[in-house]
Protein backbone atom coordinates (compact mmCIF):
# COMPACT_ATOMS: atom_id res chain seq x y z
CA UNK A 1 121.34 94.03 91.67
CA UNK A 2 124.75 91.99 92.74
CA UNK A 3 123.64 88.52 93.45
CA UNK A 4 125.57 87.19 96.51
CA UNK A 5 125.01 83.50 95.89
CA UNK A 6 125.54 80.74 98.42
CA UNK A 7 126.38 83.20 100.78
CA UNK A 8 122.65 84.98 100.75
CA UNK A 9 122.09 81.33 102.99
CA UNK A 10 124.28 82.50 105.79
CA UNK A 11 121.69 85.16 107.90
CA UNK A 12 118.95 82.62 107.79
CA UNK A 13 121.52 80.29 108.95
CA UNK A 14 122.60 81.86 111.66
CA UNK A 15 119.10 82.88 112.82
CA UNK A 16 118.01 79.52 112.81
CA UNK A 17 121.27 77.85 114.86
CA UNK A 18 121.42 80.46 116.95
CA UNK A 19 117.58 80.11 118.11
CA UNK A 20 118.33 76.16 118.58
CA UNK A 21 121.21 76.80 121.15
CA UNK A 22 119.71 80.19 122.78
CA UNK A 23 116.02 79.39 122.73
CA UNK A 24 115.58 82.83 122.34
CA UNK A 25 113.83 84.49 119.08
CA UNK A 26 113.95 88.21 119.08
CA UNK A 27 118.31 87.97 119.94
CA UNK A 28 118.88 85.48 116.82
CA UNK A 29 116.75 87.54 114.64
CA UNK A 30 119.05 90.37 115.84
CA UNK A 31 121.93 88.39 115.42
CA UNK A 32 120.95 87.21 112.37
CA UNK A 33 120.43 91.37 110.92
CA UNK A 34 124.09 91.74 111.77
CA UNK A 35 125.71 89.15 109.52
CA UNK A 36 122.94 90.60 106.54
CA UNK A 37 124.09 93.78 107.23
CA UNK A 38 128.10 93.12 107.21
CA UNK A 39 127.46 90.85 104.38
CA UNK A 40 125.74 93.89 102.02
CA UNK A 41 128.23 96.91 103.74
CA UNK A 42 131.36 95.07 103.74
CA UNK A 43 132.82 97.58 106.00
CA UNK A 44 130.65 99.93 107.78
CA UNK A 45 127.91 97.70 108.46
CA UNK A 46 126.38 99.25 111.51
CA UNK A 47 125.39 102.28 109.56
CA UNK A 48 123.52 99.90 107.00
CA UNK A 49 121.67 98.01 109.36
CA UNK A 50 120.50 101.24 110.82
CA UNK A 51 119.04 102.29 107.30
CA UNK A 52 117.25 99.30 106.92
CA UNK A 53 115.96 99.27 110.19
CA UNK A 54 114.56 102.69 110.31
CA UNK A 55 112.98 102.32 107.14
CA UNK A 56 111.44 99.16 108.16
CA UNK A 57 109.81 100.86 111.26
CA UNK A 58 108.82 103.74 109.14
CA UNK A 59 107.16 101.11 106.65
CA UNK A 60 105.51 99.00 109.61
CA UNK A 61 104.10 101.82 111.65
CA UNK A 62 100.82 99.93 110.85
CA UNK A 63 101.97 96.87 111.88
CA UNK A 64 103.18 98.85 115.33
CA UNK A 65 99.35 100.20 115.67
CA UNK A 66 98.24 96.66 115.01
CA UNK A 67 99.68 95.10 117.60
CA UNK A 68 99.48 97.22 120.03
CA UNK A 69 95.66 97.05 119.39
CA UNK A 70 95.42 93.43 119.71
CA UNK A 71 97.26 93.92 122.97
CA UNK A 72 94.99 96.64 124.20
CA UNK A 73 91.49 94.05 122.99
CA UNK A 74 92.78 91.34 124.77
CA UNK A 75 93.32 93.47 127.83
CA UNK A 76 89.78 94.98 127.60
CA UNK A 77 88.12 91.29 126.98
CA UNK A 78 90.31 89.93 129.76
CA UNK A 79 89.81 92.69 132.78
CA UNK A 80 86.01 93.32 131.72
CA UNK A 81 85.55 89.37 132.00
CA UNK A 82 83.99 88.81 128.56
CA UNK A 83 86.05 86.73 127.70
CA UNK A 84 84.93 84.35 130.34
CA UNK A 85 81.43 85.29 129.51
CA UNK A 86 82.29 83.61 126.19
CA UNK A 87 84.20 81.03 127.57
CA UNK A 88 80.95 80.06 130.06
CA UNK A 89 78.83 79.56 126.97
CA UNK A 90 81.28 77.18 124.88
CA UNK A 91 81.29 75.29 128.60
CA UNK A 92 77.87 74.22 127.64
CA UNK A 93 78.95 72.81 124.27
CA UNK A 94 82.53 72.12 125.42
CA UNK A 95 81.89 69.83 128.57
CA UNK A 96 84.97 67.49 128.51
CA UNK A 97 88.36 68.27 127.55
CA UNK A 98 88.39 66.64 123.97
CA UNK A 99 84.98 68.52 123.11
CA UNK A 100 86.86 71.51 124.44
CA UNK A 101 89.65 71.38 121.68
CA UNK A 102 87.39 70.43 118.66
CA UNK A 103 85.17 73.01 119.85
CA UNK A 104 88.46 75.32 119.62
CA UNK A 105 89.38 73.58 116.50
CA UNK A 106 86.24 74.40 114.86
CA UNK A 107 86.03 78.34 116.09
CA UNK A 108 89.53 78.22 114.34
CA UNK A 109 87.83 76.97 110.91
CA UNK A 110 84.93 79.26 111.37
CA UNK A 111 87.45 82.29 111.50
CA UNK A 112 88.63 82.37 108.06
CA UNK A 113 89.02 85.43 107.70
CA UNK A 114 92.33 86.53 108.32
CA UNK A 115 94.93 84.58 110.20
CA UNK A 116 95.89 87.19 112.97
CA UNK A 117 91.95 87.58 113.65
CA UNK A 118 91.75 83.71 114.06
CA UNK A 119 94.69 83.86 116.42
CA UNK A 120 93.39 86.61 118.26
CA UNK A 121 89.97 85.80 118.52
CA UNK A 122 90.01 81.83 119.00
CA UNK A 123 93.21 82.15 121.24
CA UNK A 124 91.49 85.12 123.70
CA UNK A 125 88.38 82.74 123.50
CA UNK A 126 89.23 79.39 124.49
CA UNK A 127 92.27 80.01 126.74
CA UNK A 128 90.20 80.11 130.23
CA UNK A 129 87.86 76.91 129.02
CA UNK A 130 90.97 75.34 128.43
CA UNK A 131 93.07 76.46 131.50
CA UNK A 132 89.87 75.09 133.43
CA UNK A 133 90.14 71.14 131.37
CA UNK A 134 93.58 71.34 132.28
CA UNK A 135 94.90 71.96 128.73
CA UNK A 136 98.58 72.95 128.16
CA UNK A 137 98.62 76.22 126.43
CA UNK A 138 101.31 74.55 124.35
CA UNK A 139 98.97 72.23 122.36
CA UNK A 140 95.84 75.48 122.49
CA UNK A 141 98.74 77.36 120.64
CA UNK A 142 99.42 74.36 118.24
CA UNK A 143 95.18 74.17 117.39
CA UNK A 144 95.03 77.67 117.17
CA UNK A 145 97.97 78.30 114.73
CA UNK A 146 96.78 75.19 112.58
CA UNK A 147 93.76 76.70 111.75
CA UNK A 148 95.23 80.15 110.55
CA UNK A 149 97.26 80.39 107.22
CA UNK A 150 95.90 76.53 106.35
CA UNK A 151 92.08 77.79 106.48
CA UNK A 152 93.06 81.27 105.60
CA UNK A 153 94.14 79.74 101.52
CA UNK A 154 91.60 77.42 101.72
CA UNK A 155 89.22 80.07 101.22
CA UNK A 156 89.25 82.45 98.32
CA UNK A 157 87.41 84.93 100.09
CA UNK A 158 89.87 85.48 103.09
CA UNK A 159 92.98 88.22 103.38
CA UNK A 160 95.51 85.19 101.57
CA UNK A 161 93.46 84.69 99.06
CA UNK A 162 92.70 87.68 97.80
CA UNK A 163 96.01 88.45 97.64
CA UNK A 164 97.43 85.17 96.15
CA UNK A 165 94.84 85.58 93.62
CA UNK A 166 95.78 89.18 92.57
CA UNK A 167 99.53 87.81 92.17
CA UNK A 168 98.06 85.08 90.15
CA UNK A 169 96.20 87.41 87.62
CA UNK A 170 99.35 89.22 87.85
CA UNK A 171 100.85 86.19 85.52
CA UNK A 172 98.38 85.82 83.12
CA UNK A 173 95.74 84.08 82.34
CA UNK A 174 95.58 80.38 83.05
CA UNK A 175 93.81 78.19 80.07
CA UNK A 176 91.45 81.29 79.66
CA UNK A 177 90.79 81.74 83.23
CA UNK A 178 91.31 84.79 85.80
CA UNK A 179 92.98 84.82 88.79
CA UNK A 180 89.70 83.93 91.01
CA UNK A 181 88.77 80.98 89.03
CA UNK A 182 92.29 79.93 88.52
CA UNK A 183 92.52 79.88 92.32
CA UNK A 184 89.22 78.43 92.77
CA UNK A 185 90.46 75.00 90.55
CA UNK A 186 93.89 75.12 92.57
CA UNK A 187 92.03 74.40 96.34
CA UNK A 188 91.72 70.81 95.82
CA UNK A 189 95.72 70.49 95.64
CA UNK A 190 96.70 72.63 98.13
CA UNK A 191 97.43 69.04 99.92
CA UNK A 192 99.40 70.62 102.99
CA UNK A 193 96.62 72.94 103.82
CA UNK A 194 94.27 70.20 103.62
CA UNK A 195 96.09 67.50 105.69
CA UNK A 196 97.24 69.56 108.73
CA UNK A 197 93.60 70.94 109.56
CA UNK A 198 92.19 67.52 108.97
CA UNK A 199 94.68 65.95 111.10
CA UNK A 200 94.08 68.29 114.41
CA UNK A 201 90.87 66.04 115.61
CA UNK A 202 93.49 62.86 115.12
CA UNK A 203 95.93 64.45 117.80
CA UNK A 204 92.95 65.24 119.42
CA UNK A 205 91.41 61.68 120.10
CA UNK A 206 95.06 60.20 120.31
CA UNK A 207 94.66 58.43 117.03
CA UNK A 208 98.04 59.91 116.17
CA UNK A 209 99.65 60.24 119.71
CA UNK A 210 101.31 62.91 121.16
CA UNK A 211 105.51 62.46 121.10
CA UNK A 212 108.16 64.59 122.17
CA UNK A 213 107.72 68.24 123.89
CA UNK A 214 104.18 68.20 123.39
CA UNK A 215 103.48 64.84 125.33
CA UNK A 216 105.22 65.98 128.11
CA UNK A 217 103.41 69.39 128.33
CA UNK A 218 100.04 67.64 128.42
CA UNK A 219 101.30 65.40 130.72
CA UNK A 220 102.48 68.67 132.96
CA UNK A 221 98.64 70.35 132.77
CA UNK A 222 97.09 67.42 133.45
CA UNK A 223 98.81 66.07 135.94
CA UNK A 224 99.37 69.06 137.69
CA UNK A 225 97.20 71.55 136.75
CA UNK A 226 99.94 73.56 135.54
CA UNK A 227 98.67 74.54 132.13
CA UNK A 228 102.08 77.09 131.72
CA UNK A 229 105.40 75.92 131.37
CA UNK A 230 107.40 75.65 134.27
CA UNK A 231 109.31 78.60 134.32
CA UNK A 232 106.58 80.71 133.81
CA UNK A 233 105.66 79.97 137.37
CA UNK A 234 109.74 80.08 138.64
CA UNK A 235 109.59 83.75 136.85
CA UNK A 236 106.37 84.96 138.83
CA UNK A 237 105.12 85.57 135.39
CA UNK A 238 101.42 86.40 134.11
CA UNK A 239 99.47 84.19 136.55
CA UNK A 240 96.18 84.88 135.03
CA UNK A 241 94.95 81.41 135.17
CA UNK A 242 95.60 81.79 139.11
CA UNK A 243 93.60 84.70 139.99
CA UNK A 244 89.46 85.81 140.32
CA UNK A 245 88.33 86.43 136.87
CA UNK A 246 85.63 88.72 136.35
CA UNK A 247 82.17 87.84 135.17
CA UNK A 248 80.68 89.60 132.32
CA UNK A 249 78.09 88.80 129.43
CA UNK A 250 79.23 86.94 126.42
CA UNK A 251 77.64 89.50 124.26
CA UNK A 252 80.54 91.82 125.27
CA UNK A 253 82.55 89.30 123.56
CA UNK A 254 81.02 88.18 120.83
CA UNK A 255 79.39 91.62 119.39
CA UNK A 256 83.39 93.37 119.34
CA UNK A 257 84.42 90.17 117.75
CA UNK A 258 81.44 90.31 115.19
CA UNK A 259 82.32 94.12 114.78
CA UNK A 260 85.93 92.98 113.88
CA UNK A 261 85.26 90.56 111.08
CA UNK A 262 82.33 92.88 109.38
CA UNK A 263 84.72 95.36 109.25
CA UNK A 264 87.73 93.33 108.01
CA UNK A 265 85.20 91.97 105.22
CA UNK A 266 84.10 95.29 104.77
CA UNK A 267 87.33 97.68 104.42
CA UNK A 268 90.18 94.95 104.41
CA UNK A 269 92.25 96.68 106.96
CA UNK A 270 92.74 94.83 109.59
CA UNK A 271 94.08 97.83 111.86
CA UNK A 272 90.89 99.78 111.32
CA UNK A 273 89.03 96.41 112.31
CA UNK A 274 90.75 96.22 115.65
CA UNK A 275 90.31 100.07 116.18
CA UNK A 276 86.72 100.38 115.71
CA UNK A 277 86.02 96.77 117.80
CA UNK A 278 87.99 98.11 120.52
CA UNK A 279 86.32 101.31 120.88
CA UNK A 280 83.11 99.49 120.47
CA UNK A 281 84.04 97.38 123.39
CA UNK A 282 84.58 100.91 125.13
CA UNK A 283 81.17 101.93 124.23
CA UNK A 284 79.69 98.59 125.62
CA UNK A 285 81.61 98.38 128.93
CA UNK A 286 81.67 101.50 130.41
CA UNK A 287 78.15 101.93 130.27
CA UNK A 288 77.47 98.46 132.66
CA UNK A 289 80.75 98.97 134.83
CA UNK A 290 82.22 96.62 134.05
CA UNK A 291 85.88 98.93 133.37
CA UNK A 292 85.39 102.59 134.36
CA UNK A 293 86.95 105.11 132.02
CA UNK A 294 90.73 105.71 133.39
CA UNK A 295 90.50 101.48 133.64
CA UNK A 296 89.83 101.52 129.80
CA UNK A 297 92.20 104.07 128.70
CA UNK A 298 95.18 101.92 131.21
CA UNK A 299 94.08 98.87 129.41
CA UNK A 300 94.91 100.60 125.94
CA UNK A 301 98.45 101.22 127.58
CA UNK A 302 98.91 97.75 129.06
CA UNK A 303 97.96 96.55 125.65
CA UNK A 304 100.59 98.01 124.14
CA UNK A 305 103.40 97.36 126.83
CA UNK A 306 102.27 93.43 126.90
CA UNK A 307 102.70 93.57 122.88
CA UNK A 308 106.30 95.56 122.94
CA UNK A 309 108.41 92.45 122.47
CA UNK A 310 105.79 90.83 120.01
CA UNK A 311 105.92 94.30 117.86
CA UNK A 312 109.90 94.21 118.07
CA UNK A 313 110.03 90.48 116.88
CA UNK A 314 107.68 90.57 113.86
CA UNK A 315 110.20 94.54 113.04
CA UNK A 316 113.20 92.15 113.33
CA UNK A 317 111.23 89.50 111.46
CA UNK A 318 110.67 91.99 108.67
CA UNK A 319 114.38 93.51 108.51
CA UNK A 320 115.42 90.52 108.37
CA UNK A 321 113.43 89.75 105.38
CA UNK A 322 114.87 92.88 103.73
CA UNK A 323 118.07 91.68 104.13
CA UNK A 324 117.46 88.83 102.20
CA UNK A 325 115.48 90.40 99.75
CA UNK A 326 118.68 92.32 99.32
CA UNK A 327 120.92 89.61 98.97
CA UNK A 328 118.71 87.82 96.62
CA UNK A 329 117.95 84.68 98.84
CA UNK A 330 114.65 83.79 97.20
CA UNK A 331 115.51 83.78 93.33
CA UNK A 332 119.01 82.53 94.16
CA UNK A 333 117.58 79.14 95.77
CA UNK A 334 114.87 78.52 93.03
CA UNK A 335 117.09 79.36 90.13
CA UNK A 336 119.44 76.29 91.55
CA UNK A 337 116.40 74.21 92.10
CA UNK A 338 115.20 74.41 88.41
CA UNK A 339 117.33 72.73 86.85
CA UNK A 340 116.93 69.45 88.38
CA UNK A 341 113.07 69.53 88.13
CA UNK A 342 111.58 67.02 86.32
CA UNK A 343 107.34 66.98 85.56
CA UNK A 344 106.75 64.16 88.09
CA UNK A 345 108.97 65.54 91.22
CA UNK A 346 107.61 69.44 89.91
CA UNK A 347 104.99 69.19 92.79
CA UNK A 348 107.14 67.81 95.60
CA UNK A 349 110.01 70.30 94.65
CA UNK A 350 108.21 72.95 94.68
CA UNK A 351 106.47 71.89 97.85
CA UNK A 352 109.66 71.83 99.54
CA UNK A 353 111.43 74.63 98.34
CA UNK A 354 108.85 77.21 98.78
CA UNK A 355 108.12 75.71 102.08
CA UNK A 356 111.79 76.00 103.01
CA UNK A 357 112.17 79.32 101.77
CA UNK A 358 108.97 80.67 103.44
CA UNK A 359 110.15 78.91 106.69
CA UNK A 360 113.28 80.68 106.82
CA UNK A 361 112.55 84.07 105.80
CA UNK A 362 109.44 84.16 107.93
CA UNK A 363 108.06 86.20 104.67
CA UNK A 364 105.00 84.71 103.31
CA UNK A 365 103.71 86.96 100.54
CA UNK A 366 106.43 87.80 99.59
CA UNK A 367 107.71 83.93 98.93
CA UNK A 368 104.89 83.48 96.79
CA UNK A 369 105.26 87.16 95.05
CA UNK A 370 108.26 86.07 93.59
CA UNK A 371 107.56 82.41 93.33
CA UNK A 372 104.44 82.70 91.17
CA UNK A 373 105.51 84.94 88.22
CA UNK A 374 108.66 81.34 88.15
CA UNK A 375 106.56 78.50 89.38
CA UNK A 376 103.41 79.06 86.77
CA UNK A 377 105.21 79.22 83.55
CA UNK A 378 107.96 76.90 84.07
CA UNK A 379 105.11 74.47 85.34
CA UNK A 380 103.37 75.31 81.97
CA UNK A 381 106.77 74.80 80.07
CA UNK A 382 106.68 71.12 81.21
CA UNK A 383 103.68 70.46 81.07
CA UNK A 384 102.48 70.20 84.59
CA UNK A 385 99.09 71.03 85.48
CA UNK A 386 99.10 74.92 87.00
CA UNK A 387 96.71 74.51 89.20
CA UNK A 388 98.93 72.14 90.85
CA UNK A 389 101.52 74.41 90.79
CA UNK A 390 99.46 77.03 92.09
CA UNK A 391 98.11 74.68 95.23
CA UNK A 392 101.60 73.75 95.81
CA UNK A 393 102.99 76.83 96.48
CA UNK A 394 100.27 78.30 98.30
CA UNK A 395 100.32 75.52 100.13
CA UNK A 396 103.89 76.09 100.86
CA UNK A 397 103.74 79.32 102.17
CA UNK A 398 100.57 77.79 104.82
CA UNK A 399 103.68 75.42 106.48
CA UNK A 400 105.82 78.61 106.40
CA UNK A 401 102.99 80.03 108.74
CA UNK A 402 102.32 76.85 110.38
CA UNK A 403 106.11 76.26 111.17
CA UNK A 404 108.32 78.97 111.22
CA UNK A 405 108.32 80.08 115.07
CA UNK A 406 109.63 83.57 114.61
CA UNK A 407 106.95 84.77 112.15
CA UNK A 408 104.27 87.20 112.88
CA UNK A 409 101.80 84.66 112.39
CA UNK A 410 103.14 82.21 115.29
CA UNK A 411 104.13 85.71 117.35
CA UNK A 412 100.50 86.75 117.54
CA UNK A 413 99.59 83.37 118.49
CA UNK A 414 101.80 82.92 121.50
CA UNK A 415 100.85 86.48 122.49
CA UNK A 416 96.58 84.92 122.27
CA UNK A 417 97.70 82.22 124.17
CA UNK A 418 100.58 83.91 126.88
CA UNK A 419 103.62 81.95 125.59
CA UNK A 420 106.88 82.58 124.19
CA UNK A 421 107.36 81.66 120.56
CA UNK A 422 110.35 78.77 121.69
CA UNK A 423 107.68 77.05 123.46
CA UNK A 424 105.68 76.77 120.18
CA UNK A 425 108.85 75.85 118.27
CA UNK A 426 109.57 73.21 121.01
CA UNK A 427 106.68 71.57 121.25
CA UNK A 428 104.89 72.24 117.82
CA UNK A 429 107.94 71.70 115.17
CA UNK A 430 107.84 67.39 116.17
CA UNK A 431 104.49 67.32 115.53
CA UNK A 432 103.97 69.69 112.27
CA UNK A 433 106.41 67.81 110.43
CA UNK A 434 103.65 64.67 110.23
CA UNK A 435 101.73 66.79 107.77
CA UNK A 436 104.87 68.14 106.09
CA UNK A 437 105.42 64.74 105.51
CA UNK A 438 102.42 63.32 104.63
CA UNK A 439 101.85 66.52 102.62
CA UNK A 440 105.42 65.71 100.81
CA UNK A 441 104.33 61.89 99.94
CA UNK A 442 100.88 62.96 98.49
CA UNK A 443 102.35 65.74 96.11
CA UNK A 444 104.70 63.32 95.28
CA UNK A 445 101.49 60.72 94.64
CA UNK A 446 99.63 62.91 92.67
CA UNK A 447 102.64 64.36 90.44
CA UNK A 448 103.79 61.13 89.13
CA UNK A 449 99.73 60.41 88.78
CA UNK A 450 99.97 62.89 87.14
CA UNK A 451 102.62 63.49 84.85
């Protein structure tokens, strides 16, 4: 494969400056597709990018079903009004605003599973307790999306971690272990992971305060009851927290949602999970009235309508990544960092690398696909401990999640929690780089501690 060098920076550049002026994801993803695809053509470049996006749709029709699923479930929970049945139960728990968000902040730890399941479910849930404590659906999309991919590799048992440790036994055996107990050992230094769940309850109880977008967005809800941001009401856009919600029984909440993890456990497909909850919800709803058949079916439709720009965001997201994988982005930008690793700053680099690379490519997996099979024997080679290693870049990849505002993770999300994925990079980014941070210092602590 030709490698293209410095210049395999330039789409992720672009995509990233152009969403800082525009404010507008799906356009500088776009954007960002061109330059890959004049970069690789070098004359004729629109028929390239054409390939690549065709065969990208082709190879995400799942993805396309997926979404449009999720859309059509949080239709159904939101016109039946089990969703408020659910929310009217956490009430009882959640009876001041701060009890409100640890309450979502826990749901989000509880929900392990897989990280578009917590978005979906814990978003869908709490967004109508919060709308009534007059939280800003800015900082419900910050909890949510800090207890995805972070819990999500903190468990061995969820979608991450299964596949993380697959790609682990993929290198080898570490010290005589398999991938499962290699990954077990590696938990307790995935330091990122660790530190931004832990620290949600501190921005919670103001013991780290609010700053920036964020501050002002609370400020906005509370003091106005305008849990949105402001254009959403100059735009006449979804008003949902403005008109009569329906009343239904939590059960018609929680048994589709308990349908939707047992399955998940069960088959680990995710689309089949949200297929078979959905019709369950069917099953459950029409019987009480609560939709009537033709309402059901026009949810399904709605559903996938309200998820059409999500679906063409996370395609973009994914061409993109192509394009890079094309260009040779990822091995390009370790192979310079090697050289100036040293066993003390092994952690730290790799911390920030990864992180940087799984940031800007939006691509998750695949950073740590092709960082593994590099990371684990060149951390063997000087001696670092690989378990480190291994919690380093996994951890990595959870701030890629966590951070980068045009991935699918953040883009399911803002679609739980009816925002646009700028908001979340506005008003999330200030406040996610305290963990970065602190998560940067403490690998730095424990590889000289340990070198």
């Amino acid at each position: 494969m030709e490698t293209y060098g410095l210049i395999s920076l330039l789409p992720v550049l672009v995509v990233i400056v152009a969403a800082i002026i525009t404010k507008r994801a799906l356009e500088s993803l776009l954007l960002g597709t061109f330059v890959a695809a004049i970069i690789l053509a070098k004359g004729g470049w629109w028929g390239t990018w054409f390939d690549y996006t065709l065969t990208e749709i082709g190879d995400s029709a799942s993805y396309i079903i997926m979404f449009g699923m999720f859309g059509a479930m949080i239709r159904i929970l939101d016109e039946s009004g089990s969703a408020m049945g659910f929310a009217d139960i956490g009430a009882k728990v959640a009876n001041s605003r701060n009890k409100t968000q640890i309450f979502t902040w826990i749901l989000g730890i509880v929900i392990f599973v897989e990280d578009y399941l917590n978005a979906l479910g814990v978003g869908v849930a709490m967004r109508s307790l919060s709308d009534k404590w007059k939280i800003s659906r800015e900082k419900l999309a910050f909890i949510v999306n800090s207890t995805g991919a972070a819990v999500c590799i903190l468990v061995p048992f969820s979608t991450w971690g299964v596949l993380y440790i697959s790609q682990i036994d993929g290198v080898g055996k570490i010290e005589g272990m398999g991938g499962f107990d290699a990954y077990v050992h590696s938990i307790p230094f995935m330091l990122y992971a660790w530190i931004a769940v832990i620290l949600i309850p501190f921005f919670i109880f103001g013991i780290i305060p609010l700053f920036g977008p964020m501050k002002k967005a609370e400020e906005r809800a509370i003091q106005t009851g305008k849990v949105f941001p402001e254009y959403h009401y100059e735009e006449g856009g979804n008003t949902e927290e403005l008109k009569e919600e329906k009343k239904s029984s939590a059960i018609n909440f929680i048994i589709p949602m308990l349908v939707l993890i047992a399955v998940c456990i069960w088959s680990g497909d995710i689309v089949l999970s949200v297929i078979i909850a959905t019709v369950v919800s069917g099953v459950m709803l029409i019987p009480q009235r609560k939709l009537s058949l033709g309402g059901f079916c026009d949810a399904i439709v709605g559903g996938f309508n309200d998820m059409l720009y999500v679906t063409m965001l996370v395609l973009m997201a994914f061409v993109l990544q192509d394009f890079n994988d094309a260009l040779g982005l990822t091995p390009f930008v370790i192979e310079n960092v090697e050289p100036i690793m040293s066993p003390a700053l092994f952690p730290a680099i790799t911390f920030v690398v990864v992180g940087a690379l799984a940031f800007c490519t939006g691509s998750f997996w695949g950073v740590a696909a092709i960082s593994f099979p590099i990371i684990i024997p060149l951390a063997l080679a000087l001696d670092v401990n690989p378990f480190l290693a291994i919690g380093a870049v996994a951890a990595a990849t959870s701030f890629g999640s966590h951070a980068c505002f045009y991935s699918d993770a953040v883009t399911v999300t803002c679609a739980a929690t009816g925002l646009k994925n700028m908001d979340y990079a506005k008003t999330s980014l200030p406040l996610i780089a305290v963990p970065f941070v602190l998560g940067l210092i403490a690998y730095l602590i424990v590889g000289f501690a340990m070198a």
